[in-house]
Protein backbone atom coordinates (compact mmCIF):
# COMPACT_ATOMS: atom_id res chain seq x y z
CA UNK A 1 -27.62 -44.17 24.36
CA UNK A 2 -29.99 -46.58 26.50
CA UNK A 3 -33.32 -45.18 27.58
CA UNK A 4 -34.93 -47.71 30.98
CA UNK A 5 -37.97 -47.51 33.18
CA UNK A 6 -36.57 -45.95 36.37
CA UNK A 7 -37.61 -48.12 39.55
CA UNK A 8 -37.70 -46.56 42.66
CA UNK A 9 -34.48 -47.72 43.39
CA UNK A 10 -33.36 -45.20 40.73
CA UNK A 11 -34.44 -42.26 42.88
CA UNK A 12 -30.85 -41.52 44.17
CA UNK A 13 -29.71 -41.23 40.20
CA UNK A 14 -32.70 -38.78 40.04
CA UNK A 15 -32.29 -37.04 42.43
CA UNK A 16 -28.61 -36.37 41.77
CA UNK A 17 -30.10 -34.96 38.32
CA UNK A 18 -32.68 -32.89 39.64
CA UNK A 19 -30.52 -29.91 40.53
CA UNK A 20 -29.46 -29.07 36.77
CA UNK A 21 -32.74 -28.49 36.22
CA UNK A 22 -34.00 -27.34 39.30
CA UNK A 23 -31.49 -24.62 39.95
CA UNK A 24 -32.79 -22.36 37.09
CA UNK A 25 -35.86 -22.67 38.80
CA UNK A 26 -35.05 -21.80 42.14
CA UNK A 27 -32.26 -18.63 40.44
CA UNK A 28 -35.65 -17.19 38.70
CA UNK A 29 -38.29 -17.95 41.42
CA UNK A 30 -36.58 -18.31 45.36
CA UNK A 31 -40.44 -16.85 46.44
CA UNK A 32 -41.59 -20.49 45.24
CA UNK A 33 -38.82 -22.76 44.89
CA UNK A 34 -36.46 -24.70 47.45
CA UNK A 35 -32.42 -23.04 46.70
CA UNK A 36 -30.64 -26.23 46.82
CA UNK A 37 -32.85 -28.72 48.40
CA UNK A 38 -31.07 -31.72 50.18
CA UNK A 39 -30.21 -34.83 48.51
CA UNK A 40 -31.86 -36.87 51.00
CA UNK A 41 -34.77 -35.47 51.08
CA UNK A 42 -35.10 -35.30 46.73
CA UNK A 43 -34.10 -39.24 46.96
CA UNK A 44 -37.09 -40.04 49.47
CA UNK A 45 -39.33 -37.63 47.35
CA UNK A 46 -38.37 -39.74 43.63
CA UNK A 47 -38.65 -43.02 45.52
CA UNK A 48 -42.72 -42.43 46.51
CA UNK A 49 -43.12 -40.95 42.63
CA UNK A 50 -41.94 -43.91 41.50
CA UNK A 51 -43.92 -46.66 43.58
CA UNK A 52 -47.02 -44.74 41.77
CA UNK A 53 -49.55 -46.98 39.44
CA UNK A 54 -50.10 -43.44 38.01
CA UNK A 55 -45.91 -42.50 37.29
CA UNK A 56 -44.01 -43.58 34.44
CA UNK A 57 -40.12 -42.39 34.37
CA UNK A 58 -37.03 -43.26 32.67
CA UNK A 59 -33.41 -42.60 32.91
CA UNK A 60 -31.23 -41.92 30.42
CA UNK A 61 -27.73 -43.51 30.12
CA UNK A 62 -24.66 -43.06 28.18
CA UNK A 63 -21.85 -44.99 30.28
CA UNK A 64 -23.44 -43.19 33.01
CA UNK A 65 -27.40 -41.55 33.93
CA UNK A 66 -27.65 -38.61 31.72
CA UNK A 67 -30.74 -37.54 31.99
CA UNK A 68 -34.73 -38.75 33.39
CA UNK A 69 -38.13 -37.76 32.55
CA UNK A 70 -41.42 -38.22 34.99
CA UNK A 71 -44.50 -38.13 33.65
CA UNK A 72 -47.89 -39.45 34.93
CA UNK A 73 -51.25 -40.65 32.94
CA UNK A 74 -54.45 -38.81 34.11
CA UNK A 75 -57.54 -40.20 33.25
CA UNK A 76 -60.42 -38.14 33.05
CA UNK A 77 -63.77 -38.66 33.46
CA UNK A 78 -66.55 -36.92 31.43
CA UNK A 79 -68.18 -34.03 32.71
CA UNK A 80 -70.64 -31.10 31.98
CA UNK A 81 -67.80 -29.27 30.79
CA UNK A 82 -65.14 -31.97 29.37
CA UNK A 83 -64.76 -35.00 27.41
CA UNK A 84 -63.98 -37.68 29.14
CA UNK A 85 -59.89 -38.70 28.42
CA UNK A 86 -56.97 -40.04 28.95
CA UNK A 87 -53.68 -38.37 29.09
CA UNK A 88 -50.18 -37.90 30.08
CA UNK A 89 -48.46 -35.04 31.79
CA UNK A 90 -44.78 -34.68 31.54
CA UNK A 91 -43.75 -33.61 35.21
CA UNK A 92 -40.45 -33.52 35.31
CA UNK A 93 -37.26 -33.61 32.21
CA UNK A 94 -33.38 -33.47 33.50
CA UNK A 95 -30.51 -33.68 31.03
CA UNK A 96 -26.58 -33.51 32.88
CA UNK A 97 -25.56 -30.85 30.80
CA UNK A 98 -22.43 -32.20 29.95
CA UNK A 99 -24.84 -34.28 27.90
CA UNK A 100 -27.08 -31.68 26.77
CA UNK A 101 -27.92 -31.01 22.49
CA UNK A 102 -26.79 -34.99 22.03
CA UNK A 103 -30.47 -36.06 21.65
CA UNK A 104 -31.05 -37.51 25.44
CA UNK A 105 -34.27 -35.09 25.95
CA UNK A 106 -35.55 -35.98 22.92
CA UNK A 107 -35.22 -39.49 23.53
CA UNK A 108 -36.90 -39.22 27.07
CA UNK A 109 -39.75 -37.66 25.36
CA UNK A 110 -40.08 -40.43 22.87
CA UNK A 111 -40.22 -42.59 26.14
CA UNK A 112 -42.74 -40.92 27.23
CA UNK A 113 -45.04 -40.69 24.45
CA UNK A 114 -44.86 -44.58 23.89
CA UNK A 115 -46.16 -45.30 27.76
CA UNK A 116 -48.85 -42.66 26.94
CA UNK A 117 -49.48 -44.51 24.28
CA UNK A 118 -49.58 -48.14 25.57
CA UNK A 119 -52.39 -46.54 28.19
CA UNK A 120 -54.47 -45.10 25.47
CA UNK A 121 -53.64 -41.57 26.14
CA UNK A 122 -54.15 -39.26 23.15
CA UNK A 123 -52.21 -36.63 24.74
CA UNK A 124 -49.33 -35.51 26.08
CA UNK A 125 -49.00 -32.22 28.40
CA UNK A 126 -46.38 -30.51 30.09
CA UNK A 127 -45.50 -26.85 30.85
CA UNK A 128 -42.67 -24.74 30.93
CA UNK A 129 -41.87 -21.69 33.15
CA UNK A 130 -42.22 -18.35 30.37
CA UNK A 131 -38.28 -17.27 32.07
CA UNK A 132 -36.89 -20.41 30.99
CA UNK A 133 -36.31 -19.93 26.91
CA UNK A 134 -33.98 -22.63 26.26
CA UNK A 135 -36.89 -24.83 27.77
CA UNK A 136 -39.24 -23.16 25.56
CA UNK A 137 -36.93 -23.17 22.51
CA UNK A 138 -36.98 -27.60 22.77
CA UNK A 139 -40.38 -28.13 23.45
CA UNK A 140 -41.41 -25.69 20.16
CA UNK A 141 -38.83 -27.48 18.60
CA UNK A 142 -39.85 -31.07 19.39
CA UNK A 143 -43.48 -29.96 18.54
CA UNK A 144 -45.35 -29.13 21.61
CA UNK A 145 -47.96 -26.22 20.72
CA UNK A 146 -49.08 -23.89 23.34
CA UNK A 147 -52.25 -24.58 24.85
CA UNK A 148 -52.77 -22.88 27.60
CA UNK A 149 -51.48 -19.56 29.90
CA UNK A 150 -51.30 -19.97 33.63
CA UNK A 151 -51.55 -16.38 34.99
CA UNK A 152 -50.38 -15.22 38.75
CA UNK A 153 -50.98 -12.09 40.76
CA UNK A 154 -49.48 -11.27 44.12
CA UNK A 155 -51.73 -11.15 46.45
């Protein structure tokens, strides 16, 4: 397995990933995400992510893109509330799942925390939707520790 930077003239190979994560998304939540959301418009969305100072992503491969991850540093400045930090915020993991349980995820994430690493971060963040337990299930696994609870109420 190779693990690259993605450039944004990786965003097609993105976005062609995007929908085997995406789609348990939009099955669980249509009220606030896109059912199948064109290919075109994905591609033109992961090629201004990448051209970011702030984005770091890689791809995946294994004779062919497996799987990407998109994560981008935050710096932080101090505040009457917060230290001031450095961090980085996993946005966005895709595995084909035809490749899925061979390590690729785990591998992205490895990516990641070495960029967040080479920018000083002492962090890494990322969340996870509480209907999607397989999600859950890695990141517990892989040694992410809740932090925080995002609550919603119709309104």
């Amino acid at each position: 397995m190779k693990i690259r930077a993605a450039a944004a003239e990786d965003a097609r190979i993105l976005a062609l990933l995007n929908p085997h994560v995406h789609a348990i998304h939009a099955a669980h939540r249509p009220d606030v995400y896109r059912v199948d959301p064109p290919e075109e418009e994905l591609t033109d969305y992961f090629a201004a992510q990448l051209v970011k100072d702030v984005t770091r992503a890689f791809i995946a491969e294994i004779d062919r893109p497996v799987g990407y991850a998109v994560a981008v540093i935050v710096r932080r400045e101090e505040n009457p509330f917060l230290q001031a930090e450095s961090f980085i915020v996993l946005d966005q993991l895709a595995v084909d799942p035809q490749a899925a349980r061979g390590g690729v995820a785990s591998r992205l994430i490895e990516a990641v925390k070495d960029a967040g690493r080479l920018e000083g971060c002492r962090r890494l963040l990322t969340d996870v939707l509480d209907f999607n337990e397989g999600a859950k299930g890695f990141y517990a696994a892989a040694g992410f520790a809740e932090w925080k609870h995002v609550l919603e109420q119709p309104l």
